[in-house]
PDB file of N, CA and C in Angstrom:
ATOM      1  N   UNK A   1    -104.644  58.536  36.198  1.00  0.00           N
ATOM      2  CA  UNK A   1    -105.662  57.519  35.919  1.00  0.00           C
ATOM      3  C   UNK A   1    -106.284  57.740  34.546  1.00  0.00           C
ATOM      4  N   UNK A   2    -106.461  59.215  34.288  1.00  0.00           N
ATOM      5  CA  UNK A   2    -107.290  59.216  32.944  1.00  0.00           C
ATOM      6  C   UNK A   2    -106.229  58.992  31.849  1.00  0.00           C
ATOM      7  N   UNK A   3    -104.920  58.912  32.014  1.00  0.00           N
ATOM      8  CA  UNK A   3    -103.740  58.520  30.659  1.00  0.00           C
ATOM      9  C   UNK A   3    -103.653  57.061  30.685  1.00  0.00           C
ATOM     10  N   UNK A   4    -103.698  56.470  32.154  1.00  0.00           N
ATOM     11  CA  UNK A   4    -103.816  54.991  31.810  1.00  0.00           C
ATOM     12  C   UNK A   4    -105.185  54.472  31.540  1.00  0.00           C
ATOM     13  N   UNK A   5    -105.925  55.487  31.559  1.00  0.00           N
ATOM     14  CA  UNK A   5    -107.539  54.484  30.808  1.00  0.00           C
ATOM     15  C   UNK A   5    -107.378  53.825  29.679  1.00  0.00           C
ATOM     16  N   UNK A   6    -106.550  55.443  28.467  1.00  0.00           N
ATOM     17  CA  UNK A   6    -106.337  54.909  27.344  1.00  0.00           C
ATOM     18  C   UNK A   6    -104.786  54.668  26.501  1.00  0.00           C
ATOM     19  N   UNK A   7    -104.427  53.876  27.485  1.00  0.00           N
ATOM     20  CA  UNK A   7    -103.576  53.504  27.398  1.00  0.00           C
ATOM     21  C   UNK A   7    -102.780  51.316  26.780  1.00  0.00           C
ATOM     22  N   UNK A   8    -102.424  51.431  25.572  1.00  0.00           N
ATOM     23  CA  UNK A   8    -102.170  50.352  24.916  1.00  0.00           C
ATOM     24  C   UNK A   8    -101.844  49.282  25.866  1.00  0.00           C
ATOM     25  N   UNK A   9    -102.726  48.161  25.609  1.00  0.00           N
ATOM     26  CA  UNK A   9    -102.078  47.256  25.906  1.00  0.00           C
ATOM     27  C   UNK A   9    -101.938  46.160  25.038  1.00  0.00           C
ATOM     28  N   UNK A  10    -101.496  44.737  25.236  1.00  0.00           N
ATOM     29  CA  UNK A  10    -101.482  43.828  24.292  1.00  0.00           C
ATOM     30  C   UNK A  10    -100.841  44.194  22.893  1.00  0.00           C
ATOM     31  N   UNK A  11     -99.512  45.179  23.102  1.00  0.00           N
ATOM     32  CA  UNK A  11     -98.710  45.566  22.409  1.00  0.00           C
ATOM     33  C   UNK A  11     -97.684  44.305  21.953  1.00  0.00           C
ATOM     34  N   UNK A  12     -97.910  43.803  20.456  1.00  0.00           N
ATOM     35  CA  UNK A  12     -96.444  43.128  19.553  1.00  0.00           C
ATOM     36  C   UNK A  12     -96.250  44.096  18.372  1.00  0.00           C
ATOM     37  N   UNK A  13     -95.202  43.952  18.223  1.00  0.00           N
ATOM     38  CA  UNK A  13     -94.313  44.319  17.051  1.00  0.00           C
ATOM     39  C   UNK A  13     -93.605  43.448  16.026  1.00  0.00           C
ATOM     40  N   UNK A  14     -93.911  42.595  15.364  1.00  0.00           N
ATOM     41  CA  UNK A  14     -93.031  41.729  14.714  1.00  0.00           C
ATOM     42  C   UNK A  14     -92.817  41.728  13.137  1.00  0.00           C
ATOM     43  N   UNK A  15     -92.074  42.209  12.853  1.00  0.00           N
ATOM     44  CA  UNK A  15     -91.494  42.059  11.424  1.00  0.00           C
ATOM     45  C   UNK A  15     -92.722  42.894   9.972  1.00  0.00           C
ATOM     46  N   UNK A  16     -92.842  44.221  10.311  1.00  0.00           N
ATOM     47  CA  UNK A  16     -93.916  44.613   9.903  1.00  0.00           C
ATOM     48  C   UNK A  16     -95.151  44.638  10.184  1.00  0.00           C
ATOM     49  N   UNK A  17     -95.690  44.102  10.940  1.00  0.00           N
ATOM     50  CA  UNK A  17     -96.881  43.908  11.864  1.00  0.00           C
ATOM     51  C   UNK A  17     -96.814  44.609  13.286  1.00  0.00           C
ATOM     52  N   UNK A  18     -97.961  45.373  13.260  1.00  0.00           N
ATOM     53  CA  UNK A  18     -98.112  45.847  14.596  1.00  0.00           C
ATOM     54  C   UNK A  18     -99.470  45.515  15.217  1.00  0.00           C
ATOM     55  N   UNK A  19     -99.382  45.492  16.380  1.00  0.00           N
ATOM     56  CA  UNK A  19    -101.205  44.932  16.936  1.00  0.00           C
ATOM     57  C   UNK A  19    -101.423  45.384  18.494  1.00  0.00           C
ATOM     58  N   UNK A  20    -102.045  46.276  18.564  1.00  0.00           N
ATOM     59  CA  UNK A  20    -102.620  46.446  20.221  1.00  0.00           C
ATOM     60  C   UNK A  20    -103.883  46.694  20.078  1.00  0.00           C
ATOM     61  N   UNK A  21    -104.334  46.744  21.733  1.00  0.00           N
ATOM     62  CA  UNK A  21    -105.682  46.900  22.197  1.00  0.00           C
ATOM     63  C   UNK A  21    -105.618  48.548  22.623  1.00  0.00           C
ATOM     64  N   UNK A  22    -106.541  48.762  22.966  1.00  0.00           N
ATOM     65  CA  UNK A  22    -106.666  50.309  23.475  1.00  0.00           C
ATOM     66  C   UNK A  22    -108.493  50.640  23.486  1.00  0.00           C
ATOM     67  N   UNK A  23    -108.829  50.942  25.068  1.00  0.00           N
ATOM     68  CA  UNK A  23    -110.093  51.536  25.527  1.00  0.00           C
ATOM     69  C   UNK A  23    -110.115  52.624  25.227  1.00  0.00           C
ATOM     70  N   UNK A  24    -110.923  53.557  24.936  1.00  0.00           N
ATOM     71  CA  UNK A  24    -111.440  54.903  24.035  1.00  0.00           C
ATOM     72  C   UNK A  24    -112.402  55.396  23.886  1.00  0.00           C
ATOM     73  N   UNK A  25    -112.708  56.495  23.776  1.00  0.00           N
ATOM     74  CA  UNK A  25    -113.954  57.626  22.934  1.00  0.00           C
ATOM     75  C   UNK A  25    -113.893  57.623  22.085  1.00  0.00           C
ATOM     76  N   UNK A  26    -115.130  57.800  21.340  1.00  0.00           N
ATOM     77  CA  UNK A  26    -115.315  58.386  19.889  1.00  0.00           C
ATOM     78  C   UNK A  26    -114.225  59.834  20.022  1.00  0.00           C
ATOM     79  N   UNK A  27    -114.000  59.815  18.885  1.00  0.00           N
ATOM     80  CA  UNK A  27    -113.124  61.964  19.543  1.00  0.00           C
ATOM     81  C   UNK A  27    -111.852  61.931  19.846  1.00  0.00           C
ATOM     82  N   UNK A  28    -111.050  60.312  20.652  1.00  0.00           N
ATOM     83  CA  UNK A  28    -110.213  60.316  20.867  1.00  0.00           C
ATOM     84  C   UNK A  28    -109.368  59.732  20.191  1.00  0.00           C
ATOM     85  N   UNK A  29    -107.562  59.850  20.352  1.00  0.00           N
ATOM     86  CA  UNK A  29    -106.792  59.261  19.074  1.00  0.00           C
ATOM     87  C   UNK A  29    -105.676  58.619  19.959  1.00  0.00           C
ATOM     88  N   UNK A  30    -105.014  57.698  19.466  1.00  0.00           N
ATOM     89  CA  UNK A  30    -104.039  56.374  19.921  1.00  0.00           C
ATOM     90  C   UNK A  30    -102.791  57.380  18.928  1.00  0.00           C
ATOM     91  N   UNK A  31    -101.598  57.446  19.517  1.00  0.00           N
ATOM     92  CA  UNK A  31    -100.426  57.705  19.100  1.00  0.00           C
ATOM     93  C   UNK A  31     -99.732  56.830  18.866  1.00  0.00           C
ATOM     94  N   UNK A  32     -98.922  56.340  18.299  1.00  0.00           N
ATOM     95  CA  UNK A  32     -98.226  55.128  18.082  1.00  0.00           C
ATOM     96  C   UNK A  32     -97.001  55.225  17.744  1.00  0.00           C
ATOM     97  N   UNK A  33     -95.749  54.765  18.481  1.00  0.00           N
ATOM     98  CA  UNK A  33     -94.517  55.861  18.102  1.00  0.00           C
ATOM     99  C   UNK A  33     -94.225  55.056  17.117  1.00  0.00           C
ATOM    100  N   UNK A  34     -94.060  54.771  15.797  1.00  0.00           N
ATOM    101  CA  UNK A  34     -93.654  54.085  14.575  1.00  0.00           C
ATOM    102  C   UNK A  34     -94.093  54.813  13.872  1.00  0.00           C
ATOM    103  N   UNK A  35     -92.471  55.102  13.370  1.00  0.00           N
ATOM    104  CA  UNK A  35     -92.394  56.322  11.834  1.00  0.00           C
ATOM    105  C   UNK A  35     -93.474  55.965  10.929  1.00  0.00           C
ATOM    106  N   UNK A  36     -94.320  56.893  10.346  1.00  0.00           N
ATOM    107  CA  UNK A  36     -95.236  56.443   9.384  1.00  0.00           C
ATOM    108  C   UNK A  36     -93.819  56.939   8.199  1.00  0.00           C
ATOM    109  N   UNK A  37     -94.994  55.723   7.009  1.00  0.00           N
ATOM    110  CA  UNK A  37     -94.435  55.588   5.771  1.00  0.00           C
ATOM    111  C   UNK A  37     -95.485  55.267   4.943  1.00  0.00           C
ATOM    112  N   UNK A  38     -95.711  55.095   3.746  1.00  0.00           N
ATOM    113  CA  UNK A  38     -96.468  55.290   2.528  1.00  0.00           C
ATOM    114  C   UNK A  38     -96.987  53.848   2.948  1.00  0.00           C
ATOM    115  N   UNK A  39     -96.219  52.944   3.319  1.00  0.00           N
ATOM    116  CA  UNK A  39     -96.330  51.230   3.007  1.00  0.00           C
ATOM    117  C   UNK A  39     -97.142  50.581   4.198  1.00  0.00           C
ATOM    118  N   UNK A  40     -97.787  51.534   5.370  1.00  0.00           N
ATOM    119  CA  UNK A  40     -98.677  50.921   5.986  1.00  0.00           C
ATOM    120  C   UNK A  40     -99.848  51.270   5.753  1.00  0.00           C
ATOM    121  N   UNK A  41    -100.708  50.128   7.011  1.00  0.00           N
ATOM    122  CA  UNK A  41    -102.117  49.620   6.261  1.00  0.00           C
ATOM    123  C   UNK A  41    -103.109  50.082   7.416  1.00  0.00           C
ATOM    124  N   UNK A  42    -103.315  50.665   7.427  1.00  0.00           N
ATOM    125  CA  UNK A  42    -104.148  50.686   9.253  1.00  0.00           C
ATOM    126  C   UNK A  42    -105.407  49.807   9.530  1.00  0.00           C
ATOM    127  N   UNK A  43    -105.475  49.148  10.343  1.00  0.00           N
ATOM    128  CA  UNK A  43    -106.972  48.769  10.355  1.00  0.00           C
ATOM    129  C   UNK A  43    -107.282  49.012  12.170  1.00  0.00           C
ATOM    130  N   UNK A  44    -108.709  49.251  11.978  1.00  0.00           N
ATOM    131  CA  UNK A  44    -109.469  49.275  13.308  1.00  0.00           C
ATOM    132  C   UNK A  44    -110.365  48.213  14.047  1.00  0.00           C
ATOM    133  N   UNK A  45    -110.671  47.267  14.567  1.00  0.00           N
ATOM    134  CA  UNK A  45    -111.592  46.383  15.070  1.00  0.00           C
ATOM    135  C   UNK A  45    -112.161  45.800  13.314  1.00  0.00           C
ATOM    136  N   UNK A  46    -110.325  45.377  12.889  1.00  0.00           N
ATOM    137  CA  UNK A  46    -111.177  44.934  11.731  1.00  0.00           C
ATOM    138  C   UNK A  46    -111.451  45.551  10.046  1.00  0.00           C
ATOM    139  N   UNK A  47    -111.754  47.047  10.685  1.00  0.00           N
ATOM    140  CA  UNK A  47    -111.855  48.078   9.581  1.00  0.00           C
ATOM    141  C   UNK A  47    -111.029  48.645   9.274  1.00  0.00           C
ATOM    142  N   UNK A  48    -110.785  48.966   7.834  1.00  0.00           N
ATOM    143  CA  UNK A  48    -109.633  49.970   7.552  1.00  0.00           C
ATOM    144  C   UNK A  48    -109.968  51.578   7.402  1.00  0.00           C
ATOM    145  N   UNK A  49    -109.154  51.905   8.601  1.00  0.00           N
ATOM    146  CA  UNK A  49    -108.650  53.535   8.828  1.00  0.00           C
ATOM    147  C   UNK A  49    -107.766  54.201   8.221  1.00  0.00           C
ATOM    148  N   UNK A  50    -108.589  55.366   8.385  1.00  0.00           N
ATOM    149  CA  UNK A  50    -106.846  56.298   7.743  1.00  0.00           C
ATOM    150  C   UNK A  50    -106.663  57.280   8.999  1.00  0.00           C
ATOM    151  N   UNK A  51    -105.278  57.156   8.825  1.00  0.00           N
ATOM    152  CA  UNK A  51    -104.752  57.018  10.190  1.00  0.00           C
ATOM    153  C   UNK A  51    -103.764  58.830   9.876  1.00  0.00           C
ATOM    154  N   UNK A  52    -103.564  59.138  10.762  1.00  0.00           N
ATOM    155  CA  UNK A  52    -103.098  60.714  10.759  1.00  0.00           C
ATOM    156  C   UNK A  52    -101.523  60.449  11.071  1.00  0.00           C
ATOM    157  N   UNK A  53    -100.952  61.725  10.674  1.00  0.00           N
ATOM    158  CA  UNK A  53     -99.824  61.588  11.595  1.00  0.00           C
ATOM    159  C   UNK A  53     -99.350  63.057  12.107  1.00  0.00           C
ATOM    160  N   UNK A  54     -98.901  63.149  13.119  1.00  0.00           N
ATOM    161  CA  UNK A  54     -98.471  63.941  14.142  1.00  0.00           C
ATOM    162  C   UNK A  54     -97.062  64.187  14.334  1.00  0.00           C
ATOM    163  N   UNK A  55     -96.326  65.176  13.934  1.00  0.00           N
ATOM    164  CA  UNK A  55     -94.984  65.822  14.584  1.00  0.00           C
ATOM    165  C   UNK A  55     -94.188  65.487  13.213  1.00  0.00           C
ATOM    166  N   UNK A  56     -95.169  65.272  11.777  1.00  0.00           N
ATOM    167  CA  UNK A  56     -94.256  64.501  10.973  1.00  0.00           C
ATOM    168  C   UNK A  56     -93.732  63.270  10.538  1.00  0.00           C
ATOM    169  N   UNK A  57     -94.016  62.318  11.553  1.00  0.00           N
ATOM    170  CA  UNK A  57     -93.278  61.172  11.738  1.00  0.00           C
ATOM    171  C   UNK A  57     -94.396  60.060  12.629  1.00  0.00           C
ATOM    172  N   UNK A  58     -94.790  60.437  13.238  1.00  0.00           N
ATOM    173  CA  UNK A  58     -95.786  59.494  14.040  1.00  0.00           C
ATOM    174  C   UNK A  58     -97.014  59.173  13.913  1.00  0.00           C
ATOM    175  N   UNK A  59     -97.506  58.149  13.882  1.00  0.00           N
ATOM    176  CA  UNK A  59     -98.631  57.492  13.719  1.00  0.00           C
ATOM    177  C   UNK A  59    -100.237  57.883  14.810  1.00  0.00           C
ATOM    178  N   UNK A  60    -101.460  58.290  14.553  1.00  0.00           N
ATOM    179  CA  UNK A  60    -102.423  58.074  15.182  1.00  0.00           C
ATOM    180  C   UNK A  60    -103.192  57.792  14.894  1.00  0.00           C
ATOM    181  N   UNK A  61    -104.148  56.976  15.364  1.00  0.00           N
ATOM    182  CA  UNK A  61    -105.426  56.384  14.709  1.00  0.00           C
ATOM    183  C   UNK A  61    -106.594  57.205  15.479  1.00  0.00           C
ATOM    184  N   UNK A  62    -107.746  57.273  14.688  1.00  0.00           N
ATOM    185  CA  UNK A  62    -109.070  57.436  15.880  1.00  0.00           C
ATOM    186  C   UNK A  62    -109.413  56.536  16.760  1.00  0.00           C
ATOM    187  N   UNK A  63    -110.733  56.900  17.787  1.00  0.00           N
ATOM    188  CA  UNK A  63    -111.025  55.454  18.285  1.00  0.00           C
ATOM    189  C   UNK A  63    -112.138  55.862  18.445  1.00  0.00           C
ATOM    190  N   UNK A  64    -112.442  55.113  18.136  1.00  0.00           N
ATOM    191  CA  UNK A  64    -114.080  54.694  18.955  1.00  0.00           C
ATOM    192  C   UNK A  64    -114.588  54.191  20.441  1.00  0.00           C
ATOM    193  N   UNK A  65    -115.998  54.128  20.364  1.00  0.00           N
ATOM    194  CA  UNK A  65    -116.170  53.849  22.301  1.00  0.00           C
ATOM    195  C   UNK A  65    -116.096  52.534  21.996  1.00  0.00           C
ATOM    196  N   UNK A  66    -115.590  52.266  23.784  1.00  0.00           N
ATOM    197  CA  UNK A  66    -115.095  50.711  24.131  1.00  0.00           C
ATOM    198  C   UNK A  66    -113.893  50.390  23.486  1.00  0.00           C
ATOM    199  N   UNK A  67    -113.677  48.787  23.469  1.00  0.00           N
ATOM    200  CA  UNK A  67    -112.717  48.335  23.086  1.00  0.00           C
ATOM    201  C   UNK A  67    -112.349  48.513  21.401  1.00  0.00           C
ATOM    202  N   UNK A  68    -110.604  49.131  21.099  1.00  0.00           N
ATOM    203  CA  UNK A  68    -110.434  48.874  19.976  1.00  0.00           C
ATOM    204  C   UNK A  68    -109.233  48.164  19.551  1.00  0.00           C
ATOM    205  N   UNK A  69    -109.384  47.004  18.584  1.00  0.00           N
ATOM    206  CA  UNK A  69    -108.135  46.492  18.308  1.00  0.00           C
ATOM    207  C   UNK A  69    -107.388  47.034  17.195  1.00  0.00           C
ATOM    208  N   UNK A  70    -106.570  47.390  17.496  1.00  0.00           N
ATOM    209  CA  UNK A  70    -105.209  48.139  16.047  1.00  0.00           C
ATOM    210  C   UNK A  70    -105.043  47.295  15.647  1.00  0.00           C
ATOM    211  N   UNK A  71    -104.457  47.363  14.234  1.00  0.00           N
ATOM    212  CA  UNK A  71    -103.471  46.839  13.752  1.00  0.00           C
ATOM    213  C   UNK A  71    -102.850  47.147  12.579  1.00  0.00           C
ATOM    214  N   UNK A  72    -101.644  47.020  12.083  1.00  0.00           N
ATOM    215  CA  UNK A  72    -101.111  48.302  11.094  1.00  0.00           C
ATOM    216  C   UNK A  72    -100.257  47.179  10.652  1.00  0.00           C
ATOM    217  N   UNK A  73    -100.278  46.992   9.245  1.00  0.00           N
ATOM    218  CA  UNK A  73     -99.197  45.961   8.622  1.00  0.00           C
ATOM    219  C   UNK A  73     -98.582  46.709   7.758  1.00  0.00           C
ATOM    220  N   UNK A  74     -96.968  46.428   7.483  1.00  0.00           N
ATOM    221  CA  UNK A  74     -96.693  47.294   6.424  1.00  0.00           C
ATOM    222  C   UNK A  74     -96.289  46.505   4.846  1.00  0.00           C
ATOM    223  N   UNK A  75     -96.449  46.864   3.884  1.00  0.00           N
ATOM    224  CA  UNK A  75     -96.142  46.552   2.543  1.00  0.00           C
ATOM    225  C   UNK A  75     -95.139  47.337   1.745  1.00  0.00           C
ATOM    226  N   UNK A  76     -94.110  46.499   1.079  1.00  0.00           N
ATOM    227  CA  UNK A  76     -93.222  47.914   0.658  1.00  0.00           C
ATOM    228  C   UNK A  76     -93.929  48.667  -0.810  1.00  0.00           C
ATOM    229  N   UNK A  77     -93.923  49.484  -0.282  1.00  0.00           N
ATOM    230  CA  UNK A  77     -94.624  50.485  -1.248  1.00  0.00           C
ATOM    231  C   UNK A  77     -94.204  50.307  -2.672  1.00  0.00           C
ATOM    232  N   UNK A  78     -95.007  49.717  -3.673  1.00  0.00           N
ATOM    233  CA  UNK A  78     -95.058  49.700  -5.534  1.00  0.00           C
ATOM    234  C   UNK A  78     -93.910  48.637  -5.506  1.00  0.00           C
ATOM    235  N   UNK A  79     -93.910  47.284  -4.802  1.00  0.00           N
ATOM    236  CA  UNK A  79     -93.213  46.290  -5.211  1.00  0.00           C
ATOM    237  C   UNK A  79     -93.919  45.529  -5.846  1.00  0.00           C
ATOM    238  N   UNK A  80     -95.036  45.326  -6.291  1.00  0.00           N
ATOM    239  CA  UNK A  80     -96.098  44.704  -7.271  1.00  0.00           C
ATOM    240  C   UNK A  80     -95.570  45.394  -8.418  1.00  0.00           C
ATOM    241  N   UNK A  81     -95.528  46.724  -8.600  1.00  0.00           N
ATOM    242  CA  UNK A  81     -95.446  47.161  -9.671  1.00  0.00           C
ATOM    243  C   UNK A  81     -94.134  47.342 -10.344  1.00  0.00           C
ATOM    244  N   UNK A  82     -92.866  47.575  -9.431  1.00  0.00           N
ATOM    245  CA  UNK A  82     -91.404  46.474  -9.485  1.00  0.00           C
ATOM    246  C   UNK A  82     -91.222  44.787  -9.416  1.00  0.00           C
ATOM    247  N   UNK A  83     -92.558  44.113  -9.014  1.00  0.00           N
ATOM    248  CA  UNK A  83     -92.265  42.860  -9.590  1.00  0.00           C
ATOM    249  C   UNK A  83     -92.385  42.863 -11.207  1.00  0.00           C
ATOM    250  N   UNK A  84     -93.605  43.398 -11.942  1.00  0.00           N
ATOM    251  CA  UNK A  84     -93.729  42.980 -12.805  1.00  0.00           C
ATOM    252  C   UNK A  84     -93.227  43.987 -14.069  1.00  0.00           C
ATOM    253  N   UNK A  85     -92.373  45.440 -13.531  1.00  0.00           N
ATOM    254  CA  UNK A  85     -91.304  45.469 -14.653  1.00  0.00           C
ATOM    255  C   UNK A  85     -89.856  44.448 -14.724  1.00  0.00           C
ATOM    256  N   UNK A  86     -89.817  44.042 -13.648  1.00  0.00           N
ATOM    257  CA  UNK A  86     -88.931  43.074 -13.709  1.00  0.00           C
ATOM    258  C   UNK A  86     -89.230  41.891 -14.692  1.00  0.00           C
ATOM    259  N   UNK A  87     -90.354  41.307 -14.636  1.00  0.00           N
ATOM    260  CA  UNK A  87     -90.787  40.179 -15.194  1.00  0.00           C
ATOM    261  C   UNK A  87     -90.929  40.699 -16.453  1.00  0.00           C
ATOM    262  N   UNK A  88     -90.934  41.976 -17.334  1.00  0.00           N
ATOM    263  CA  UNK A  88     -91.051  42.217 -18.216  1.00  0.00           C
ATOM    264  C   UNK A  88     -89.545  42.397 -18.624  1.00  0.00           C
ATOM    265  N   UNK A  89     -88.796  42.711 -17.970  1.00  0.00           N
ATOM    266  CA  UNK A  89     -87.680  42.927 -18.526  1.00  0.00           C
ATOM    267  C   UNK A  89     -87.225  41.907 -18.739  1.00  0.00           C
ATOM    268  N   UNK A  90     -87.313  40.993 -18.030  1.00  0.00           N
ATOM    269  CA  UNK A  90     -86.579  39.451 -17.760  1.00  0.00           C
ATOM    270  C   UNK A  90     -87.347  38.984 -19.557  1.00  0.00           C
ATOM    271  N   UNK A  91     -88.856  38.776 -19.847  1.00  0.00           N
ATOM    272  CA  UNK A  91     -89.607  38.198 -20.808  1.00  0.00           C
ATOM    273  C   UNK A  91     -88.373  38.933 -22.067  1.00  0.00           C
ATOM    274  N   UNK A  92     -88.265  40.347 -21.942  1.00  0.00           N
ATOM    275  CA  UNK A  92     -87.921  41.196 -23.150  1.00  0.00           C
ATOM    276  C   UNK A  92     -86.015  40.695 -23.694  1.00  0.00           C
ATOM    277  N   UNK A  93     -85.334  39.959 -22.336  1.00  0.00           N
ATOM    278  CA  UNK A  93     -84.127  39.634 -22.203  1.00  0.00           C
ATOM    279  C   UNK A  93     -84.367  38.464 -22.757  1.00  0.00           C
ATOM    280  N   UNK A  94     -85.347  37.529 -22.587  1.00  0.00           N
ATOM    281  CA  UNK A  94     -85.012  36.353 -23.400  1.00  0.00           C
ATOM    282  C   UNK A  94     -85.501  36.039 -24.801  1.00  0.00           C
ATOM    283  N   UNK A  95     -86.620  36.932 -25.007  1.00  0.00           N
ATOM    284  CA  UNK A  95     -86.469  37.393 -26.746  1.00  0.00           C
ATOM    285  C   UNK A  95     -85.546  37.546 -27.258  1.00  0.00           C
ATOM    286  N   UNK A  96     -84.733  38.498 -26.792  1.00  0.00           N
ATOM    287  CA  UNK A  96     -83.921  38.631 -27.305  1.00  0.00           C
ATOM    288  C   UNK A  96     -82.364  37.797 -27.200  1.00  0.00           C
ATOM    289  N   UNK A  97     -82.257  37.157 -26.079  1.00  0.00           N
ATOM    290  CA  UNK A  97     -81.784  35.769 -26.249  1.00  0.00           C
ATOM    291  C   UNK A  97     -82.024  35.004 -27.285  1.00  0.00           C
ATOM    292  N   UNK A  98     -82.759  34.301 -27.591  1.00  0.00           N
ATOM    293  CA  UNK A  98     -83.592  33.631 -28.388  1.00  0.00           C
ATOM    294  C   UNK A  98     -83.351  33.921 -29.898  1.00  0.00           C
ATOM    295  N   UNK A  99     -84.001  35.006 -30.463  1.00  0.00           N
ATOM    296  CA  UNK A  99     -83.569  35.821 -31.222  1.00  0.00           C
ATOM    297  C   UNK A  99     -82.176  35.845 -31.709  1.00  0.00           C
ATOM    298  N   UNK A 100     -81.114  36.258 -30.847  1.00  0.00           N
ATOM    299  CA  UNK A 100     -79.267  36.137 -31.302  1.00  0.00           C
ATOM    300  C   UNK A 100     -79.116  34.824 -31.758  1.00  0.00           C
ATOM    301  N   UNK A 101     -79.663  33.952 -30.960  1.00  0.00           N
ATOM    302  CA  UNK A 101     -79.476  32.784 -31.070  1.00  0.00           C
ATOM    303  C   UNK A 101     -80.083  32.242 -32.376  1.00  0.00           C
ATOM    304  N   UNK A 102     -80.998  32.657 -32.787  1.00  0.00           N
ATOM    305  CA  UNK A 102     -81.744  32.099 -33.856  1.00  0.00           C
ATOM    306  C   UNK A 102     -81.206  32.886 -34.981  1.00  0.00           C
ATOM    307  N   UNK A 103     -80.550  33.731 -34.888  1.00  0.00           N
ATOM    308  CA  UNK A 103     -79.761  34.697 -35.838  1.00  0.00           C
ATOM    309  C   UNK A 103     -78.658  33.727 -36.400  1.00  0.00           C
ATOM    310  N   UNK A 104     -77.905  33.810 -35.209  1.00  0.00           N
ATOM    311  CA  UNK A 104     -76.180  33.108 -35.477  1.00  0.00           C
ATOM    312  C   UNK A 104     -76.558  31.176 -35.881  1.00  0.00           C
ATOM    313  N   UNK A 105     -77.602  30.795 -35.732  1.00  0.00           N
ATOM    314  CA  UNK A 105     -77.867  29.459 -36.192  1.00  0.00           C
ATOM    315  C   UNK A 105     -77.752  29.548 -38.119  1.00  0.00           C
ATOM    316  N   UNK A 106     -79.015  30.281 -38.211  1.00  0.00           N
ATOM    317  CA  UNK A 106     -78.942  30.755 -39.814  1.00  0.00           C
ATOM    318  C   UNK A 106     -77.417  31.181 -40.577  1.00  0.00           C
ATOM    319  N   UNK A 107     -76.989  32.385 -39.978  1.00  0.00           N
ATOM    320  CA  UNK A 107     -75.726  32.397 -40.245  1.00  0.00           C
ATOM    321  C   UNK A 107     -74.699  31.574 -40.360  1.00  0.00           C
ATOM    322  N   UNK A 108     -74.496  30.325 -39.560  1.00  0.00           N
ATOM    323  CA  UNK A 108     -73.515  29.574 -39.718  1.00  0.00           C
ATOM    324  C   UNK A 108     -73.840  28.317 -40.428  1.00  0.00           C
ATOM    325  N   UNK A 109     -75.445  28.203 -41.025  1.00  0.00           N
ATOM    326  CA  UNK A 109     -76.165  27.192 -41.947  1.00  0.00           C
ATOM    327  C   UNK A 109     -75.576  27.794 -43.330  1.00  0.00           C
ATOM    328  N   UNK A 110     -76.133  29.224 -43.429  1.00  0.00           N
ATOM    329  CA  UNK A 110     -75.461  29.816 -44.705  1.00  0.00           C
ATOM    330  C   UNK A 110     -73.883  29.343 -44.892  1.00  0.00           C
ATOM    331  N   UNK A 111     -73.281  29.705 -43.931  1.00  0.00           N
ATOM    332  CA  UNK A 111     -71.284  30.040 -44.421  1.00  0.00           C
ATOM    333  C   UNK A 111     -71.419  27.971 -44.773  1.00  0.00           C
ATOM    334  N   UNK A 112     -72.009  27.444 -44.264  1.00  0.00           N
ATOM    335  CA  UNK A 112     -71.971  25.493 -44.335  1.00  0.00           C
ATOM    336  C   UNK A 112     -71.820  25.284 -45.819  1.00  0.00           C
TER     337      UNK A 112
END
């Protein structure tokens, strides 16, 4: 009885998103079997937690008294910051597009 007190319910999983309920103590912690990784977000009833992990690999949050709602979204870690060397590389590729192009125009005005 006392493992199903605090025990998850209103468990989804969908496509990076995780979300359950779970009754609790202050003191006490929710395990969550999903590999932690750099790219999740934890939040608590709302608030953002930082969330522990256990055995290496597994996720726990604290809890607080009464009801708490999880929820953990994940983001891939420094793709903001791989979008926009991309977009720089892409800007730096068509300078220099541009550029050849504006080269070999002159050049073939001259040989005219």
């Amino acid at each position: 009885d006392r493992i199903r007190s605090t025990e998850v319910t209103d468990l989804t999983m969908e496509n990076g998103h995780v979300a359950c309920r779970v009754s609790g103590r202050r003191g006490q912690s929710v395990c969550l079997l999903v590999p932690w990784s750099r790219g999740w977000q934890v939040t608590r009833n709302g608030e953002t937690v930082q969330a522990d992990m256990v055995a290496g690999t597994m996720i726990t949050i604290p809890l607080v008294d009464g009801e708490n709602r999880i929820e953990l979204n994940y983001t891939i870690p420094f793709v903001r910051e791989g979008m926009v060397i991309s977009a720089a590389a892409l800007i730096v590729l068509l300078i220099d597009i541009v550029c050849r192009w504006i080269s070999a125009r002159r050049r073939r005005r001259k040989a005219a």
